[in-house]
PDB file of N, CA and C in Angstrom:
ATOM      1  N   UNK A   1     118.096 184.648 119.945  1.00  0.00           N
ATOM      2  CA  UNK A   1     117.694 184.570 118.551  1.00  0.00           C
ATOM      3  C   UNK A   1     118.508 185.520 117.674  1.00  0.00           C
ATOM      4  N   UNK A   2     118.900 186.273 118.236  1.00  0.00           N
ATOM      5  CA  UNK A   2     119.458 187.895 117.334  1.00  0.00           C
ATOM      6  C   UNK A   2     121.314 187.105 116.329  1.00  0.00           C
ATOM      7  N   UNK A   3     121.904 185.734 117.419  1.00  0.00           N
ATOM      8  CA  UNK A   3     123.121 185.526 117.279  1.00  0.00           C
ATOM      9  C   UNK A   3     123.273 184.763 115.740  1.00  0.00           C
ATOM     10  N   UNK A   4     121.665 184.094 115.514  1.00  0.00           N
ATOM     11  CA  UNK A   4     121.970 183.649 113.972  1.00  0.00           C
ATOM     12  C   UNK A   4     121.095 184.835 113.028  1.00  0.00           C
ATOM     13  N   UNK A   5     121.265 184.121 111.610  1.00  0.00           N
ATOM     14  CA  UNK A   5     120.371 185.131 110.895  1.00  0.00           C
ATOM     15  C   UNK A   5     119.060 184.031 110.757  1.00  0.00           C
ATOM     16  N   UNK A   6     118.291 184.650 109.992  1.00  0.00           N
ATOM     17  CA  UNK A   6     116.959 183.820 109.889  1.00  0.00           C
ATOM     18  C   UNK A   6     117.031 182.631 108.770  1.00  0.00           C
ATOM     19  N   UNK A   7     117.813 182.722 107.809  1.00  0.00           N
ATOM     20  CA  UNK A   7     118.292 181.682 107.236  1.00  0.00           C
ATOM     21  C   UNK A   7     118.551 180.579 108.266  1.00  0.00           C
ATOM     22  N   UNK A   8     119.589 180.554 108.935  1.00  0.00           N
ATOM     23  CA  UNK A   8     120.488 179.811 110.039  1.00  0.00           C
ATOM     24  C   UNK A   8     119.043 179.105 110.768  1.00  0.00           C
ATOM     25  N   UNK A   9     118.630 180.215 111.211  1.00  0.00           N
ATOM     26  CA  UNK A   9     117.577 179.562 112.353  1.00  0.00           C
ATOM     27  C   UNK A   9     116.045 178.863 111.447  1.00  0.00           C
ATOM     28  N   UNK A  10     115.685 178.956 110.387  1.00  0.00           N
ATOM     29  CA  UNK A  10     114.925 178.257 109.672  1.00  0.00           C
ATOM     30  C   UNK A  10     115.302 176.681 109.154  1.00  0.00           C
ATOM     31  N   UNK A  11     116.614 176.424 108.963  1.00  0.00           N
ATOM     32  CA  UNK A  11     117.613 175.627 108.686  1.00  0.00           C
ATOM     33  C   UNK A  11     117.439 174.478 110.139  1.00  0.00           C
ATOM     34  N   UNK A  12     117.589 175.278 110.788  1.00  0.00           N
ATOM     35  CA  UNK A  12     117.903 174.805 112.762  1.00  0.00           C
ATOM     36  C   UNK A  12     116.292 173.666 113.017  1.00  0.00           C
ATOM     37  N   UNK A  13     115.245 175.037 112.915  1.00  0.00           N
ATOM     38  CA  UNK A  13     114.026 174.568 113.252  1.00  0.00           C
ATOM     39  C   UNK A  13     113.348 173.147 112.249  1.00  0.00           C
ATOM     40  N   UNK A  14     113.739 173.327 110.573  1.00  0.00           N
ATOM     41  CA  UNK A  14     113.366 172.404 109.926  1.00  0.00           C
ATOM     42  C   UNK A  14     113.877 171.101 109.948  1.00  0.00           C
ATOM     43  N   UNK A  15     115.124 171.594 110.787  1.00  0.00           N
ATOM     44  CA  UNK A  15     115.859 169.615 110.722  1.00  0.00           C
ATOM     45  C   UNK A  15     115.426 169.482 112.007  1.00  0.00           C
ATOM     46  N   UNK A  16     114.973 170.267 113.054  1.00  0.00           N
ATOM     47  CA  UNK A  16     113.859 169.842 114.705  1.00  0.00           C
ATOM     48  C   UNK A  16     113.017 169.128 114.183  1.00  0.00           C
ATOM     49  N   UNK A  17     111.989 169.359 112.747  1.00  0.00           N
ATOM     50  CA  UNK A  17     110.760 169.047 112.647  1.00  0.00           C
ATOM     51  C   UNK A  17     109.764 169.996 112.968  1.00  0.00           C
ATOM     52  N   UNK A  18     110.042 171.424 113.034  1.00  0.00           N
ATOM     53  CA  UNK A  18     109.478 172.190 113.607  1.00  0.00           C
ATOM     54  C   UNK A  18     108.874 173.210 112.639  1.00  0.00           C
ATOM     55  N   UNK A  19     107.665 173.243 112.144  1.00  0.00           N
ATOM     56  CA  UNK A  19     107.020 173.862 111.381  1.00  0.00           C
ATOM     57  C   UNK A  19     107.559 175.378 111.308  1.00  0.00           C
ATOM     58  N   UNK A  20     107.964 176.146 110.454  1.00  0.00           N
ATOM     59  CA  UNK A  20     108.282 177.367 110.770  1.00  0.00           C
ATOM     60  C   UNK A  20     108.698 178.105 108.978  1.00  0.00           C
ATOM     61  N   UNK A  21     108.114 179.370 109.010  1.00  0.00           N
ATOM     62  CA  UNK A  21     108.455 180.314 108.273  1.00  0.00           C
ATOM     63  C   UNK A  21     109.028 181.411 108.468  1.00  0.00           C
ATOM     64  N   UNK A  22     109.598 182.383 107.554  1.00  0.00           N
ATOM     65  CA  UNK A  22     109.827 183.571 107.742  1.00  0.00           C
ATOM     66  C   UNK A  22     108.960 184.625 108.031  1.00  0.00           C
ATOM     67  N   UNK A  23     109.319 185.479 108.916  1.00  0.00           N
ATOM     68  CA  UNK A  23     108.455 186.952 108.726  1.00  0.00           C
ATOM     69  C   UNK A  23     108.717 187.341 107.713  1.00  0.00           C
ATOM     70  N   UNK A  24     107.530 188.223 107.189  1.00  0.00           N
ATOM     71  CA  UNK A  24     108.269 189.046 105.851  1.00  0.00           C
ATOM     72  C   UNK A  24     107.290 190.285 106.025  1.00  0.00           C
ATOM     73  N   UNK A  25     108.757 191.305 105.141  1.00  0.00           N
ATOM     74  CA  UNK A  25     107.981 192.615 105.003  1.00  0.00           C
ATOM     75  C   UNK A  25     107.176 193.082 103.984  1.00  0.00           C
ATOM     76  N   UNK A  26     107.051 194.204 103.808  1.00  0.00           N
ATOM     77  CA  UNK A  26     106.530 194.285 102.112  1.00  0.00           C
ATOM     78  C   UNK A  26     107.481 194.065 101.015  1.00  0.00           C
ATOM     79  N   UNK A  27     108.771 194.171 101.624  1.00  0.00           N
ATOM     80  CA  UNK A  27     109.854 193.995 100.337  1.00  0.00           C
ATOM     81  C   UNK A  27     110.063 192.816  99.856  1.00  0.00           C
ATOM     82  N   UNK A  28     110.215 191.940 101.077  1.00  0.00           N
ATOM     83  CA  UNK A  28     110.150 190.351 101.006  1.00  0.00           C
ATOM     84  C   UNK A  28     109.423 189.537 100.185  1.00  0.00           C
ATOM     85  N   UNK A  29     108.084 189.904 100.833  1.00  0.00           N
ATOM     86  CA  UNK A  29     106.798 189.206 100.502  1.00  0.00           C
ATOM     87  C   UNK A  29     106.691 188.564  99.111  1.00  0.00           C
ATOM     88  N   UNK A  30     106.657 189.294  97.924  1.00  0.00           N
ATOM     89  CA  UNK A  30     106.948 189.110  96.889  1.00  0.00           C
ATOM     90  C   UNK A  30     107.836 188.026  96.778  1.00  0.00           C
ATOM     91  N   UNK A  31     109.122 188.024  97.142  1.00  0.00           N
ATOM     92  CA  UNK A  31     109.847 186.823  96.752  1.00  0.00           C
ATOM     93  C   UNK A  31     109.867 185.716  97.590  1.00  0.00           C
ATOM     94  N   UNK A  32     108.744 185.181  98.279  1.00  0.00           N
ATOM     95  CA  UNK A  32     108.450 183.725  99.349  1.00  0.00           C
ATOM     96  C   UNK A  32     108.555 182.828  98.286  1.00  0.00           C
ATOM     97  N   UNK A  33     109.730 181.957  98.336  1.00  0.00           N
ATOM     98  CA  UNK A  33     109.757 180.696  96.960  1.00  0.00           C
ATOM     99  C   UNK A  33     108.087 180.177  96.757  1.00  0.00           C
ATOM    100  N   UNK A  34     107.224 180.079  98.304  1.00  0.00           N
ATOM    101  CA  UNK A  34     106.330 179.233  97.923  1.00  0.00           C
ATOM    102  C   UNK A  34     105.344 180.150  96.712  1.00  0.00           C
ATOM    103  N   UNK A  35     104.896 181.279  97.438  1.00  0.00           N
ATOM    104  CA  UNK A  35     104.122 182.607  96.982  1.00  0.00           C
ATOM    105  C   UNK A  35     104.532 182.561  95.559  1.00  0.00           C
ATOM    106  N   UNK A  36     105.859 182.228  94.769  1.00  0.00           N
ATOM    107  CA  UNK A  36     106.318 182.364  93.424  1.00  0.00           C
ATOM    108  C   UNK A  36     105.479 181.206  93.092  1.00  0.00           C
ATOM    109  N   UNK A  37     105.880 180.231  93.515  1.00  0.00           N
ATOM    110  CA  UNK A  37     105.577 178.825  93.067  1.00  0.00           C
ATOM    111  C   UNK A  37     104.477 178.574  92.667  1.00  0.00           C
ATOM    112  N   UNK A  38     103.532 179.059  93.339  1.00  0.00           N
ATOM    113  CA  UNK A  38     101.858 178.577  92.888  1.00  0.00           C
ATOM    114  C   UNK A  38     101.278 180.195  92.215  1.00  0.00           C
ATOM    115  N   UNK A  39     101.908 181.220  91.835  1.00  0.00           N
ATOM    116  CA  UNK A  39     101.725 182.336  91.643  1.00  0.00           C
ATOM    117  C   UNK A  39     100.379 183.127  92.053  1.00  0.00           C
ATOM    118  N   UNK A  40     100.665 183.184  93.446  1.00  0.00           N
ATOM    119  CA  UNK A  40      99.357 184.202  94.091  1.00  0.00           C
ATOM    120  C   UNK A  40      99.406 185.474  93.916  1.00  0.00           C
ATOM    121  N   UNK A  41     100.684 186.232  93.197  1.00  0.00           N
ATOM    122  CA  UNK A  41     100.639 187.428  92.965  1.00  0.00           C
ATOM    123  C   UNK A  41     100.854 187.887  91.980  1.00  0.00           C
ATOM    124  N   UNK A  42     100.092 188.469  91.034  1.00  0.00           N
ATOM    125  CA  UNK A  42     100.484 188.833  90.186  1.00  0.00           C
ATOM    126  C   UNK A  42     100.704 190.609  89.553  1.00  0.00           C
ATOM    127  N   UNK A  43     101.482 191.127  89.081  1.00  0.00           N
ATOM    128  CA  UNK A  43     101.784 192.429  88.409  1.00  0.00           C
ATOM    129  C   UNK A  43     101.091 192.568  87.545  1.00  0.00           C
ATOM    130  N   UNK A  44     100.476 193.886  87.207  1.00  0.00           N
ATOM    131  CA  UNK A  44      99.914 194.340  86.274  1.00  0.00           C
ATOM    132  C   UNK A  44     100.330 196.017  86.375  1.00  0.00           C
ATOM    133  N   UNK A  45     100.067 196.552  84.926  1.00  0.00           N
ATOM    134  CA  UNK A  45      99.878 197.519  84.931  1.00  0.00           C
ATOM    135  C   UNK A  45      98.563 198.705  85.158  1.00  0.00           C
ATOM    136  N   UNK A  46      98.776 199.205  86.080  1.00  0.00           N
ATOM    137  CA  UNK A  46      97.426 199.963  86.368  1.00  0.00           C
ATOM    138  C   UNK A  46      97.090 201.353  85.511  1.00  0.00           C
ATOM    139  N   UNK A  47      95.128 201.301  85.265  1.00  0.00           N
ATOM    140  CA  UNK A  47      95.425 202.325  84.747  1.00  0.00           C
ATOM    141  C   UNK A  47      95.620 203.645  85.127  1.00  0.00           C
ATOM    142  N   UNK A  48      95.596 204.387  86.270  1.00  0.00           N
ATOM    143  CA  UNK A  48      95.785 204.860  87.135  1.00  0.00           C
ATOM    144  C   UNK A  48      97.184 205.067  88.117  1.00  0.00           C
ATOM    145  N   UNK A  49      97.296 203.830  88.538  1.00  0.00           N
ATOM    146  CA  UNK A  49      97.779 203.769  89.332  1.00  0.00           C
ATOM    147  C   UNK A  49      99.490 203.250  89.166  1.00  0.00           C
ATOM    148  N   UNK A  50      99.551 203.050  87.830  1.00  0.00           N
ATOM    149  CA  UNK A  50     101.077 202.484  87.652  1.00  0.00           C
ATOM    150  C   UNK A  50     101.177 200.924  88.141  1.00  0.00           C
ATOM    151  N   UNK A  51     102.346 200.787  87.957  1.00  0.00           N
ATOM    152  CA  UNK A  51     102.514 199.124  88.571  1.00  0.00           C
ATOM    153  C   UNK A  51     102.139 198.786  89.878  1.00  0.00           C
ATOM    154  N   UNK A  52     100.889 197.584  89.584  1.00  0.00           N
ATOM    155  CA  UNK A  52     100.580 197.322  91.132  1.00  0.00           C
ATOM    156  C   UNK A  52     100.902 195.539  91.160  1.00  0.00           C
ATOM    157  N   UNK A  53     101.001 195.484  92.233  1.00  0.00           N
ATOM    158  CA  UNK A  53     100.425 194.015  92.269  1.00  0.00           C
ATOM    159  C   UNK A  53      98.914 193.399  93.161  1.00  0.00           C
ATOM    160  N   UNK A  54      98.366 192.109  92.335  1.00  0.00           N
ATOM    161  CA  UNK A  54      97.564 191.996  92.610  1.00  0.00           C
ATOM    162  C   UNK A  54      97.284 190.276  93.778  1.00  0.00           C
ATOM    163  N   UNK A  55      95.878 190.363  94.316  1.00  0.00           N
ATOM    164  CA  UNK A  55      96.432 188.631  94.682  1.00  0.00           C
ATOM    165  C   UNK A  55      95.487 187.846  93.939  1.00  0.00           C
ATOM    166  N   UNK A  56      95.703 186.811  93.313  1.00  0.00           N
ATOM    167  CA  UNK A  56      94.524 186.052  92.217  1.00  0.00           C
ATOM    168  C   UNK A  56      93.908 185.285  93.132  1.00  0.00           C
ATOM    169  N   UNK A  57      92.534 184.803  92.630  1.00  0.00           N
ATOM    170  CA  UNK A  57      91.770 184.088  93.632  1.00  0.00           C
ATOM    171  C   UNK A  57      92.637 182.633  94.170  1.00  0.00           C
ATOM    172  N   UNK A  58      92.395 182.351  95.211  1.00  0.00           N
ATOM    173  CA  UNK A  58      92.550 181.079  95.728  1.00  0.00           C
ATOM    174  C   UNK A  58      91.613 179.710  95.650  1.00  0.00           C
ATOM    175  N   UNK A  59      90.911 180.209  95.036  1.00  0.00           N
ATOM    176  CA  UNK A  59      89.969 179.223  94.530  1.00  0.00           C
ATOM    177  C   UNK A  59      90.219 178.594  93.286  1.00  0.00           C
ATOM    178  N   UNK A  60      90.340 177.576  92.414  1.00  0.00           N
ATOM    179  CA  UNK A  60      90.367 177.106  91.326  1.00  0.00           C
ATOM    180  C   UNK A  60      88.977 176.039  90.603  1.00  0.00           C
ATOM    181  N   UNK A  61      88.642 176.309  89.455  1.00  0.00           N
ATOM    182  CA  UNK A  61      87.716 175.788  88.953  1.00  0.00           C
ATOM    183  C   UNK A  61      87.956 175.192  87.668  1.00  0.00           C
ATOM    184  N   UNK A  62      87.996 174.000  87.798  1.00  0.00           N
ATOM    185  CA  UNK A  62      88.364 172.614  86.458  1.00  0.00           C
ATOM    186  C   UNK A  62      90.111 173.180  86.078  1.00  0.00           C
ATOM    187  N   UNK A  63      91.202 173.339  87.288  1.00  0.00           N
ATOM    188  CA  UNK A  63      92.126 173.552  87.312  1.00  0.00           C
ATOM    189  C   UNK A  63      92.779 174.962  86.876  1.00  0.00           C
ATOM    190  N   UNK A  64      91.890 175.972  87.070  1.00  0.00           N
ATOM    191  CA  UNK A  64      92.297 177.150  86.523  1.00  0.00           C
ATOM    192  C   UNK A  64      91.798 177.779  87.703  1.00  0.00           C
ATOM    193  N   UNK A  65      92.509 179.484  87.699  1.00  0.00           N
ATOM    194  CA  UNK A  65      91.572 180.363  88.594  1.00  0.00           C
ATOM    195  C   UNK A  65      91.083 181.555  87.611  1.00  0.00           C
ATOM    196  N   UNK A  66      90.120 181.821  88.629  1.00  0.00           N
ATOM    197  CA  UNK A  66      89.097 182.895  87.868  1.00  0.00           C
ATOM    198  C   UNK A  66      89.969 184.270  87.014  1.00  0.00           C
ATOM    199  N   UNK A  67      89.466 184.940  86.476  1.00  0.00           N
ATOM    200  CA  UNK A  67      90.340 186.109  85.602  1.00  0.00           C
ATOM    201  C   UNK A  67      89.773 187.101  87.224  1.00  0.00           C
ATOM    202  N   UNK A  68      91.180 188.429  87.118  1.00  0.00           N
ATOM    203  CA  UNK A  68      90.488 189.114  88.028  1.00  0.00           C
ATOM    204  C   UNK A  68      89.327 190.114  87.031  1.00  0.00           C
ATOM    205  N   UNK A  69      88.431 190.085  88.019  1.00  0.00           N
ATOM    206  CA  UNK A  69      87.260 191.650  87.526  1.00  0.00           C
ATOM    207  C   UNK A  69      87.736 192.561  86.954  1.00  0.00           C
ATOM    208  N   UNK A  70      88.769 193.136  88.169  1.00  0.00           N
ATOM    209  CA  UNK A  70      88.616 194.833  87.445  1.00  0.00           C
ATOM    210  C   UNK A  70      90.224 195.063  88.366  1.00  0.00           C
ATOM    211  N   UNK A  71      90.793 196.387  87.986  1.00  0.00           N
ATOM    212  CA  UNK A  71      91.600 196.650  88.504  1.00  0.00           C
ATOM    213  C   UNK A  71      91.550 196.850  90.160  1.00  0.00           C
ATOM    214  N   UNK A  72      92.087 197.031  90.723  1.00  0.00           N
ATOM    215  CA  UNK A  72      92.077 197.590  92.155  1.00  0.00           C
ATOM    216  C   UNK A  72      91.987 199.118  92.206  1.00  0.00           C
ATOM    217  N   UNK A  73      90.660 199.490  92.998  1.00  0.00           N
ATOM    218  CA  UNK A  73      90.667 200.959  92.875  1.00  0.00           C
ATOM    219  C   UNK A  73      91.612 201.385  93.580  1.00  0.00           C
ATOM    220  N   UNK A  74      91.491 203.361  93.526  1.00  0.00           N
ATOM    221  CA  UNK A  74      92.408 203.667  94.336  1.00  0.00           C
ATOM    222  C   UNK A  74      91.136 204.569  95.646  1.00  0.00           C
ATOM    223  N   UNK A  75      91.842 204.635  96.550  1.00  0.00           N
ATOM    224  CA  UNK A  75      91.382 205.125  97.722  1.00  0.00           C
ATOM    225  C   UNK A  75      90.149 206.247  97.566  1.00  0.00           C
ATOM    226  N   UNK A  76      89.246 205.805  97.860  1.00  0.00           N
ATOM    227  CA  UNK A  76      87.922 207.051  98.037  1.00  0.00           C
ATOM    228  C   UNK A  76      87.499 206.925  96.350  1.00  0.00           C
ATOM    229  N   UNK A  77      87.839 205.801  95.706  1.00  0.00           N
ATOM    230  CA  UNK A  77      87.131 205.421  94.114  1.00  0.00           C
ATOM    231  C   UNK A  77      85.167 205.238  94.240  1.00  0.00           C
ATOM    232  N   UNK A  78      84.920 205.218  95.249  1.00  0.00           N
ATOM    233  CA  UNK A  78      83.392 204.752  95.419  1.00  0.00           C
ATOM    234  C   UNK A  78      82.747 205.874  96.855  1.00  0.00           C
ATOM    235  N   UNK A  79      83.481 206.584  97.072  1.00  0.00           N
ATOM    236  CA  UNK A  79      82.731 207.170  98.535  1.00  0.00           C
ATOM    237  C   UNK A  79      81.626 207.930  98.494  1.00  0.00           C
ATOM    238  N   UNK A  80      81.782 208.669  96.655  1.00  0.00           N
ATOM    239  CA  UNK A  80      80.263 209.714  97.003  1.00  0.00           C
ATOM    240  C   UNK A  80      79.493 209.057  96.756  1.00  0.00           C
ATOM    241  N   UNK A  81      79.893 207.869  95.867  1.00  0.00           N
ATOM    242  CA  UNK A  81      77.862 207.020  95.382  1.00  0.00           C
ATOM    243  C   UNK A  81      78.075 205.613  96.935  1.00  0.00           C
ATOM    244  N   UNK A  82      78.647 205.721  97.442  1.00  0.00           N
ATOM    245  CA  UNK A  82      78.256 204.813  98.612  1.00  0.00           C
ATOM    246  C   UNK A  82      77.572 206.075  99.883  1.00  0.00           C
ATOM    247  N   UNK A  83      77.825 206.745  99.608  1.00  0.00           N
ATOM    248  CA  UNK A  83      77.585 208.247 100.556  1.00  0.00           C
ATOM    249  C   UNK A  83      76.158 208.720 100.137  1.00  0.00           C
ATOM    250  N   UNK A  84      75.722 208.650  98.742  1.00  0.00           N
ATOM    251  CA  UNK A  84      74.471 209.042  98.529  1.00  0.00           C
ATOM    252  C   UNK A  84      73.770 207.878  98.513  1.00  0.00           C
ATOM    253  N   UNK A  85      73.943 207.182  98.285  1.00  0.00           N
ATOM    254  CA  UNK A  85      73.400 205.561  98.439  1.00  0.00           C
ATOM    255  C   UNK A  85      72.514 205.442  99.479  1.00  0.00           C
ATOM    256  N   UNK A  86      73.550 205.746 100.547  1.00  0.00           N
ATOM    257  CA  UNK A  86      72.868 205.395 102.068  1.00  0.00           C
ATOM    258  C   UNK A  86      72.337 206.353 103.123  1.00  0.00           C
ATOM    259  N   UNK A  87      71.980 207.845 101.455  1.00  0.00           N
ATOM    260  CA  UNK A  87      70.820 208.817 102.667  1.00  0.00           C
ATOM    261  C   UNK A  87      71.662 210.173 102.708  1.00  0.00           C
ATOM    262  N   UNK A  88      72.565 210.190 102.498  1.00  0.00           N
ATOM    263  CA  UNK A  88      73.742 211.686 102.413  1.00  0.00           C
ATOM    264  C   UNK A  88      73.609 212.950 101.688  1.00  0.00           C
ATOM    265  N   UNK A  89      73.008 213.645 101.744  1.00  0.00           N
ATOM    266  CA  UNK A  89      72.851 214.961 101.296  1.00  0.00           C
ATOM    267  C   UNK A  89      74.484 215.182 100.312  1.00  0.00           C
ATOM    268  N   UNK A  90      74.434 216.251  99.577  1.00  0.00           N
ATOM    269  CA  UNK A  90      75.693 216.753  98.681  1.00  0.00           C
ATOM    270  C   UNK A  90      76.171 217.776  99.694  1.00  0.00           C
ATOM    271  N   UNK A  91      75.488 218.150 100.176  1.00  0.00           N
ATOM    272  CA  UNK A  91      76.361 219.451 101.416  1.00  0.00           C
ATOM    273  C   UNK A  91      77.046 218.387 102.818  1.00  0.00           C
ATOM    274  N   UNK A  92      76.025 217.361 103.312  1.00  0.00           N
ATOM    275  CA  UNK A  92      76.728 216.605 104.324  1.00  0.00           C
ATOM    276  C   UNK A  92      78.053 215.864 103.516  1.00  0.00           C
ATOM    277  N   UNK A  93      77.938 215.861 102.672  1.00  0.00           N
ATOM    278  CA  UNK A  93      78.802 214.519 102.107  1.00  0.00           C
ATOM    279  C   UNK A  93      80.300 215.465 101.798  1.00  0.00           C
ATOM    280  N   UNK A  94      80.044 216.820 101.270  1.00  0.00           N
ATOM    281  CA  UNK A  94      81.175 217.873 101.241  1.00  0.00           C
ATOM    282  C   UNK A  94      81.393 218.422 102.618  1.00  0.00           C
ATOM    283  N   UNK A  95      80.484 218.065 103.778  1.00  0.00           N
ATOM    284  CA  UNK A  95      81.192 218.630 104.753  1.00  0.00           C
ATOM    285  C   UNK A  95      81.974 217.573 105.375  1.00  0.00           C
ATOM    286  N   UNK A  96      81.856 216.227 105.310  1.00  0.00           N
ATOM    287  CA  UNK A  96      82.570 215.019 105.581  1.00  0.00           C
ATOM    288  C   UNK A  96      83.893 215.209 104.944  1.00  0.00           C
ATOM    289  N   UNK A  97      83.786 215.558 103.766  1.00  0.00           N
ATOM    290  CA  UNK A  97      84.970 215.422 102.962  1.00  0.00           C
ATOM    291  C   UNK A  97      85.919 216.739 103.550  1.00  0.00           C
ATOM    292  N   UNK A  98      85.110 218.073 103.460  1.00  0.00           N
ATOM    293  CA  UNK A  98      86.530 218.897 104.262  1.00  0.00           C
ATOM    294  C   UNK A  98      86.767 218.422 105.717  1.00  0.00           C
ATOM    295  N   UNK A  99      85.876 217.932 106.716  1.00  0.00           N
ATOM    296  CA  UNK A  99      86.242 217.898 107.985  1.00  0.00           C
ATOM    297  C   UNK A  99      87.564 216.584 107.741  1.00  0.00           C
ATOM    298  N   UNK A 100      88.022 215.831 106.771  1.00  0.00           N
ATOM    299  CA  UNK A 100      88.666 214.904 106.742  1.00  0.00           C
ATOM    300  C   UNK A 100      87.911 213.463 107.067  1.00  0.00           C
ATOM    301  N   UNK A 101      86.504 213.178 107.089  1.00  0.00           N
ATOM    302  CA  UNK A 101      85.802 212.422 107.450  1.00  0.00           C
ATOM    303  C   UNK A 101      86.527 211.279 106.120  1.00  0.00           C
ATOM    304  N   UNK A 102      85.716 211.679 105.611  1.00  0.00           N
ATOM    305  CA  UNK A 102      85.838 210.923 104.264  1.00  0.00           C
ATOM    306  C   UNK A 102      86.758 211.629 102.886  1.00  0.00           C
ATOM    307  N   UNK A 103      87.222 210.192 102.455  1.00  0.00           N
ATOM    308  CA  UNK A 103      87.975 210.752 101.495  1.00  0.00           C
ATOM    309  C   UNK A 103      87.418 210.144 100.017  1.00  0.00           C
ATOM    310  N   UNK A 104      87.491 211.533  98.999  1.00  0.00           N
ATOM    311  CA  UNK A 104      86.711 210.762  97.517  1.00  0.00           C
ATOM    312  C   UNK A 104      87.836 211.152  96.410  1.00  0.00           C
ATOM    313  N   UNK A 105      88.405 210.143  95.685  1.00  0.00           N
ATOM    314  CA  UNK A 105      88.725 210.564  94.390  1.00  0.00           C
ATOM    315  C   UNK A 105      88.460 211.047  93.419  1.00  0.00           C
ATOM    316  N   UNK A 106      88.674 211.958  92.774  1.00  0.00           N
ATOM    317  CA  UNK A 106      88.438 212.900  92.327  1.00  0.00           C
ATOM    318  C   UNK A 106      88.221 212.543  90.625  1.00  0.00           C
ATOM    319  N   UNK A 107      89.170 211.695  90.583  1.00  0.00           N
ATOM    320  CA  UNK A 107      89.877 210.989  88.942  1.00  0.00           C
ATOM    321  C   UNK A 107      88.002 210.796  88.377  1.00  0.00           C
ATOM    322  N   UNK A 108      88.043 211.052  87.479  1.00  0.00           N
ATOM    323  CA  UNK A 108      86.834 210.487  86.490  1.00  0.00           C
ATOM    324  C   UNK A 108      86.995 208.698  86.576  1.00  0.00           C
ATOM    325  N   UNK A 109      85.695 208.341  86.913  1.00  0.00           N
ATOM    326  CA  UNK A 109      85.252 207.077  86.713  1.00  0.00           C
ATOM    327  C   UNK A 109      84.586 206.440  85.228  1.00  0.00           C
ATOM    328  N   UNK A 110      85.035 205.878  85.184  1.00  0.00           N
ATOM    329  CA  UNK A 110      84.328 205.026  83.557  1.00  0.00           C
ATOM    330  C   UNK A 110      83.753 203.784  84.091  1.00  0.00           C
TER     331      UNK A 110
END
C-alpha cells in the first residue's frame, strides 16, 4: 500500500467498485469534498474561545436544519453546579479539583 499515494489508491479501488474513503486527520477533515458539500461544519466565532468549528444537526425539518443552541463550552464550563447537583460538599468539590479529579472553569458564566 505505502508504493501509491492515497489519491492513486482511491482512484484504483473506485473503478474495482469498491466502496472506499480516505482516512483523515484533524487537518484534513475539514476539507472532505463531501463534508463541504452538504455543510456539516460550520465556523463561528467563539466567545471565549476564538475560532471554533462546529457540527450542525443532521437532522432536517421542512428542508432546513435546526439553528445551533449555544456555543460549545469550554472544558470544566458546568463541573461545580453538576458537582453540587449530585450531593458534593464545597470542600469535597475543592478537594477534587486540587487532587486533579475534576476540572472547573473559572471564566464567569452568563
Amino acid at each position: 500500500m505505502t508504493d501509491k499515494t492515497t489519491k492513486a489508491w482511491l482512484e484504483i479501488l473506485e473503478s474495482a467498485d469498491i466502496a472506499v474513503k480516505p482516512c483523515h486527520t484533524l487537518e484534513t477533515l475539514p476539507h472532505d469534498p463531501h463534508l463541504e458539500a452538504v455543510g456539516l461544519l460550520r465556523y463561528e466565532q467563539h466567545p471565549t474561545e476564538g475560532k471554533t468549528v462546529a457540527i450542525r444537526s443532521t437532522i432536517s425539518f421542512d428542508d432546513a436544519y435546526p439553528p445551533l443552541r449555544s456555543y460549545s463550552q469550554p472544558r470544566g464550563w458546568e463541573t461545580l453546579a453538576v458537582l453540587e447537583e449530585i450531593g458534593y460538599s464545597s470542600s469535597e468539590i475543592e478537594g477534587l479539583l486540587v487532587e486533579g479529579a475534576a476540572v472547573a472553569n473559572v471564566v464567569q458564566q452568563s
